[in-house]
N, C-alpha and C. Protein backbone atom coordinates (compact mmCIF):
# COMPACT_ATOMS: atom_id res chain seq x y z
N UNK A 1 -5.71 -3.99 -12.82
CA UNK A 1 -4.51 -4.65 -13.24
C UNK A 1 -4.88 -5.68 -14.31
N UNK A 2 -4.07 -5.64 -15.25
CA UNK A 2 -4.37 -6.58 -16.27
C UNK A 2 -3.53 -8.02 -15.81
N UNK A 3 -4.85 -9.12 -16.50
CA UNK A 3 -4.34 -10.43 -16.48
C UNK A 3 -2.65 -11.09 -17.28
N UNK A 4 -2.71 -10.20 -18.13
CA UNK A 4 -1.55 -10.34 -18.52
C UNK A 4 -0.25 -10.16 -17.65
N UNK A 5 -0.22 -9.05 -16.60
CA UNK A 5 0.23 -8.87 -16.39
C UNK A 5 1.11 -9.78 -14.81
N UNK A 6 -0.58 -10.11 -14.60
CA UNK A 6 -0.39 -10.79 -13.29
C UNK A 6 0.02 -12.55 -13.60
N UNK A 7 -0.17 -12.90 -14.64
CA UNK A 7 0.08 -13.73 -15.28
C UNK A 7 1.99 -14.24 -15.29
N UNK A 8 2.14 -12.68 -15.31
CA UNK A 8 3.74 -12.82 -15.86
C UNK A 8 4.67 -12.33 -14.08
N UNK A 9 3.86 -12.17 -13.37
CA UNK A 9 4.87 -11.65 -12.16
C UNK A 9 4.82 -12.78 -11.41
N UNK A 10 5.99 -12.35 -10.52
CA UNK A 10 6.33 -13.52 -9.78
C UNK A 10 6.18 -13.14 -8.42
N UNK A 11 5.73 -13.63 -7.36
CA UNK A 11 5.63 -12.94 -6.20
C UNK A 11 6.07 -14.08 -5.29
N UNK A 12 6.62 -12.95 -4.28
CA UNK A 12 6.95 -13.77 -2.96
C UNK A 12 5.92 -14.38 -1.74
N UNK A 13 6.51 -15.51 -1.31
CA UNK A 13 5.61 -15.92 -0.34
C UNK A 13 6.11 -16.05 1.42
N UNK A 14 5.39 -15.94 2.14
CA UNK A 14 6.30 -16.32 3.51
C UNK A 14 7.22 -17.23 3.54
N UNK A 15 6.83 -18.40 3.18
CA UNK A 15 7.73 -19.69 2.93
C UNK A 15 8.79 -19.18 2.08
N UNK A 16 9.02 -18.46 1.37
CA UNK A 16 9.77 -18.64 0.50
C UNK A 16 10.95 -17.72 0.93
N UNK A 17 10.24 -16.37 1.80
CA UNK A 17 11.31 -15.40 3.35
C UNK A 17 12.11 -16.55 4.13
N UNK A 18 10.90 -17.45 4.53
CA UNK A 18 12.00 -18.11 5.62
C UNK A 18 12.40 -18.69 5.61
N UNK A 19 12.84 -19.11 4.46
CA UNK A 19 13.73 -20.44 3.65
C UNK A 19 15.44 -19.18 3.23
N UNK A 20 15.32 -18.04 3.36
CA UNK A 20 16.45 -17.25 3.17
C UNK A 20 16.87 -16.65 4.42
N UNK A 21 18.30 -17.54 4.47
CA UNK A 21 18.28 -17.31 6.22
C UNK A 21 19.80 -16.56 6.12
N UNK A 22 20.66 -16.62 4.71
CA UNK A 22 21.87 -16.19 4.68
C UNK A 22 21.74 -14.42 4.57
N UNK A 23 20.94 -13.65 3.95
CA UNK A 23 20.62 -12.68 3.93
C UNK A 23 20.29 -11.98 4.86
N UNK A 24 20.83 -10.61 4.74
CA UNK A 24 20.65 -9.15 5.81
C UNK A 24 18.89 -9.11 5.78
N UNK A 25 18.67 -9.24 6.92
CA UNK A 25 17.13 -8.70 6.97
C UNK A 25 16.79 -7.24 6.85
N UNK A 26 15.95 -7.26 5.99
CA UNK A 26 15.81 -5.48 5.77
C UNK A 26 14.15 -5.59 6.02
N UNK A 27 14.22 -4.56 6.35
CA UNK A 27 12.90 -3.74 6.63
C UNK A 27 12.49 -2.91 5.90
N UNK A 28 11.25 -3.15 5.32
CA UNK A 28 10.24 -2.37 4.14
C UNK A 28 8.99 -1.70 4.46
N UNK A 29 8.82 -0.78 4.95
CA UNK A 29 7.73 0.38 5.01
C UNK A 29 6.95 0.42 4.36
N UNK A 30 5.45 0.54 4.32
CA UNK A 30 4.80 1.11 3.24
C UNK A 30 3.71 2.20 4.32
N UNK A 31 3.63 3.03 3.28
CA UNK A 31 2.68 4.38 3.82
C UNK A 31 1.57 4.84 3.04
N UNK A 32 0.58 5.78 4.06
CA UNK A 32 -0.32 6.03 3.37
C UNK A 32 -0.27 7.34 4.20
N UNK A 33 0.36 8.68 3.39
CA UNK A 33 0.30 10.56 3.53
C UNK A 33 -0.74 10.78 3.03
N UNK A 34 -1.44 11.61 3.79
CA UNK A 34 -2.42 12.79 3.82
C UNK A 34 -2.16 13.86 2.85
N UNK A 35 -2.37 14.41 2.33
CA UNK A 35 -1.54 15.95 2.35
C UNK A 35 -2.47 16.95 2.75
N UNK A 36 -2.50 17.31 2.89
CA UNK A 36 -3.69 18.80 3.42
C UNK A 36 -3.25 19.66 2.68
N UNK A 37 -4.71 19.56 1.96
CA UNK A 37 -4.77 20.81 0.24
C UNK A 37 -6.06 21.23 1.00
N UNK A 38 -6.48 22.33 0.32
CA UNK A 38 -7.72 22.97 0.38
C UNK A 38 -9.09 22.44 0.56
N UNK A 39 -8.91 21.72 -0.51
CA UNK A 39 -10.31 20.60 -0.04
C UNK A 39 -10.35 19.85 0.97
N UNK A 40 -9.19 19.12 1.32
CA UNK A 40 -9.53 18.33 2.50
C UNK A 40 -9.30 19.05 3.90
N UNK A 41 -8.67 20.42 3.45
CA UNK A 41 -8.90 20.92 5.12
C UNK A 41 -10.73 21.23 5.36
N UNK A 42 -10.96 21.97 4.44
CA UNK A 42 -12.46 22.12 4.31
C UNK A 42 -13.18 21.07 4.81
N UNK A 43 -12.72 19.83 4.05
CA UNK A 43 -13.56 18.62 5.01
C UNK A 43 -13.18 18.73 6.33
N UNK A 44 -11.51 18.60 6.77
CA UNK A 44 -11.61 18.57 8.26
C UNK A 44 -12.17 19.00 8.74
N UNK A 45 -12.24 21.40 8.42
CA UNK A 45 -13.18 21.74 8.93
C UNK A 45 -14.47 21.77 9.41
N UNK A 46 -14.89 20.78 8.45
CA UNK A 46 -16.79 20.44 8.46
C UNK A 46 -16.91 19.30 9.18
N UNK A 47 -15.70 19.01 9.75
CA UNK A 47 -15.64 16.91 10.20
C UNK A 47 -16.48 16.52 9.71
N UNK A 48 -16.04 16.00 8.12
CA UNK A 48 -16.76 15.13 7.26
C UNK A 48 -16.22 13.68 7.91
N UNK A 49 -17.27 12.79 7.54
CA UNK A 49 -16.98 11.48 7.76
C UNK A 49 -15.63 10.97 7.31
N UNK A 50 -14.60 10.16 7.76
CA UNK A 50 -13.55 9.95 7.70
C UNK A 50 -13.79 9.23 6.07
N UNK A 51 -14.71 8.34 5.39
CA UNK A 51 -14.93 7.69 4.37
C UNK A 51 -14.67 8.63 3.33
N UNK A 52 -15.45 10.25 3.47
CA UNK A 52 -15.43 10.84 2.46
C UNK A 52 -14.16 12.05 2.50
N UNK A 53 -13.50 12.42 3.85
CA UNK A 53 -11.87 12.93 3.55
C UNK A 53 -11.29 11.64 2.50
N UNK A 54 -11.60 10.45 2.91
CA UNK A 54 -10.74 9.48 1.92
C UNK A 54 -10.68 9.67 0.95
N UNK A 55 -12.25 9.25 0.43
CA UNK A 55 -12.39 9.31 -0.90
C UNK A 55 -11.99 10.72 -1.71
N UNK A 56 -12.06 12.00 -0.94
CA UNK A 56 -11.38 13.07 -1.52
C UNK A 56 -9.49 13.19 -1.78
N UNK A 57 -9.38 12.48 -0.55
CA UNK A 57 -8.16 12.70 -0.68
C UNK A 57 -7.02 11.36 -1.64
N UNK A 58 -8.03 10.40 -1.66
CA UNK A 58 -7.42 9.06 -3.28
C UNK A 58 -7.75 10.07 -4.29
N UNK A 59 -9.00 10.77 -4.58
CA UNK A 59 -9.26 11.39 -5.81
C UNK A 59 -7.91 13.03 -6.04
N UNK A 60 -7.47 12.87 -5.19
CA UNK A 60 -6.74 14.23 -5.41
C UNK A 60 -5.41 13.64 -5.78
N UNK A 61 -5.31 12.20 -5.84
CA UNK A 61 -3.55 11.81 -5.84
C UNK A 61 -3.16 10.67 -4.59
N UNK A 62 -3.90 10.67 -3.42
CA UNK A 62 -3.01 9.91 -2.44
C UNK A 62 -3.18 8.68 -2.54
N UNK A 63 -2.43 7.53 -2.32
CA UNK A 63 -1.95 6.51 -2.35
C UNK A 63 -2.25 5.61 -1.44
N UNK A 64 -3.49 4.92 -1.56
CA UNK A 64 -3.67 4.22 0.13
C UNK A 64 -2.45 3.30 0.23
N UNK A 65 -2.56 2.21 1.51
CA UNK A 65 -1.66 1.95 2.36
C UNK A 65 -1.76 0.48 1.54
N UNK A 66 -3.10 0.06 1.50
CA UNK A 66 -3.33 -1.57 0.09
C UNK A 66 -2.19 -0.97 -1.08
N UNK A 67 -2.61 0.55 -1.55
CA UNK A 67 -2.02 0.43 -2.99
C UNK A 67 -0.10 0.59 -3.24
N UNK A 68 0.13 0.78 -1.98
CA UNK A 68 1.88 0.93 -1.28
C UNK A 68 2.41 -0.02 -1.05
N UNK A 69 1.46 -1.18 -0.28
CA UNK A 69 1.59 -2.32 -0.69
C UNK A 69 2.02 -3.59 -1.58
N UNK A 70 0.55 -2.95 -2.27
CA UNK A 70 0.77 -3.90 -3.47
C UNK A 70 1.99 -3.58 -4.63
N UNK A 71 2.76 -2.27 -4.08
CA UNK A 71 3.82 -1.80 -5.27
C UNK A 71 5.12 -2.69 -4.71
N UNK A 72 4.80 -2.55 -3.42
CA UNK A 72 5.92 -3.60 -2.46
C UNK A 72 5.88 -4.99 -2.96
N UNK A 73 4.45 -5.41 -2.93
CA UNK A 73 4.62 -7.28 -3.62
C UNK A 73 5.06 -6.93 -5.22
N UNK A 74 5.10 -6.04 -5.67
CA UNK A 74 5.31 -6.19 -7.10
C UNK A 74 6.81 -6.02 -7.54
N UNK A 75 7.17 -5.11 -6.72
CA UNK A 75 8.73 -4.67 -6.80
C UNK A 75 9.88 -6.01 -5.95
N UNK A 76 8.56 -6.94 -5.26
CA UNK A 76 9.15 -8.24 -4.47
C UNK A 76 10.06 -7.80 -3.52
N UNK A 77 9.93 -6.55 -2.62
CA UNK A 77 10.09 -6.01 -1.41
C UNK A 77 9.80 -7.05 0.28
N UNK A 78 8.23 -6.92 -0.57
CA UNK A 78 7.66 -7.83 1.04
C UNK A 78 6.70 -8.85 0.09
N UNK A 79 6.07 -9.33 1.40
CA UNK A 79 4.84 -10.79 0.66
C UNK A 79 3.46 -10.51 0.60
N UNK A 80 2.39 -10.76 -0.12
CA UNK A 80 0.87 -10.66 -0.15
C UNK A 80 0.53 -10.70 1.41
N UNK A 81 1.43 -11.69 2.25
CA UNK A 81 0.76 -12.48 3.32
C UNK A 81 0.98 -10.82 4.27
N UNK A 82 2.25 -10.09 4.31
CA UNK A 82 2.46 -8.89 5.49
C UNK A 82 1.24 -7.91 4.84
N UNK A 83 1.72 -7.98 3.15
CA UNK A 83 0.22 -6.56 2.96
C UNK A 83 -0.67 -7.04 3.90
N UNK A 84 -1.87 -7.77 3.35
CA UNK A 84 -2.77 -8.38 4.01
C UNK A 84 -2.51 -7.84 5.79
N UNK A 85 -1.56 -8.55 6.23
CA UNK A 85 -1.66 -8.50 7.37
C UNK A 85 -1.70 -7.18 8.16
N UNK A 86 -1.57 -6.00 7.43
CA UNK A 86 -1.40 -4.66 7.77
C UNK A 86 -1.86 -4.04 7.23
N UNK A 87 -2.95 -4.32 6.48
CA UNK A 87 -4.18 -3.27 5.67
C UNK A 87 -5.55 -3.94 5.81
């Protein structure tokens, strides 16, 4: 991520949730799917170490659960403090 960028966003903080008390509480998800392609069944098949299904399966496209996250603090969904607290 560029400095520029982080420079210019604004992010939410806990304090700043529980200071908004007039608002519908909503609930924000973030996920981290598998998909089972060819390669990573192959790993299952071989029960490769869980480190390296990972690393196959970020390199094929998937999205860890930090990087779902961090689209959540950016889109100002949820706070640094819940990522954190759940990755």
């Amino acid at each position: 991520m560029r400095d520029e960028t982080l420079a210019k966003s604004n992010f939410i903080t806990a304090k700043a949730v529980t200071r908004v008390t007039t608002q519908v509480q909503r609930t924000k998800r973030i996920y981290e799917l598998l998909k089972i392609t060819d390669p990573t069944r192959e790993l299952i098949n071989e029960r490769a170490p869980t480190v390296t299904l990972k690393q196959k399966a970020i390199e094929l496209g998937m999205v860890t659960l930090r990087q779902d996250g961090l689209r959540s603090i950016f889109a100002g969904d949820t706070t640094i403090e819940e990522v954190l607290r759940y990755t």
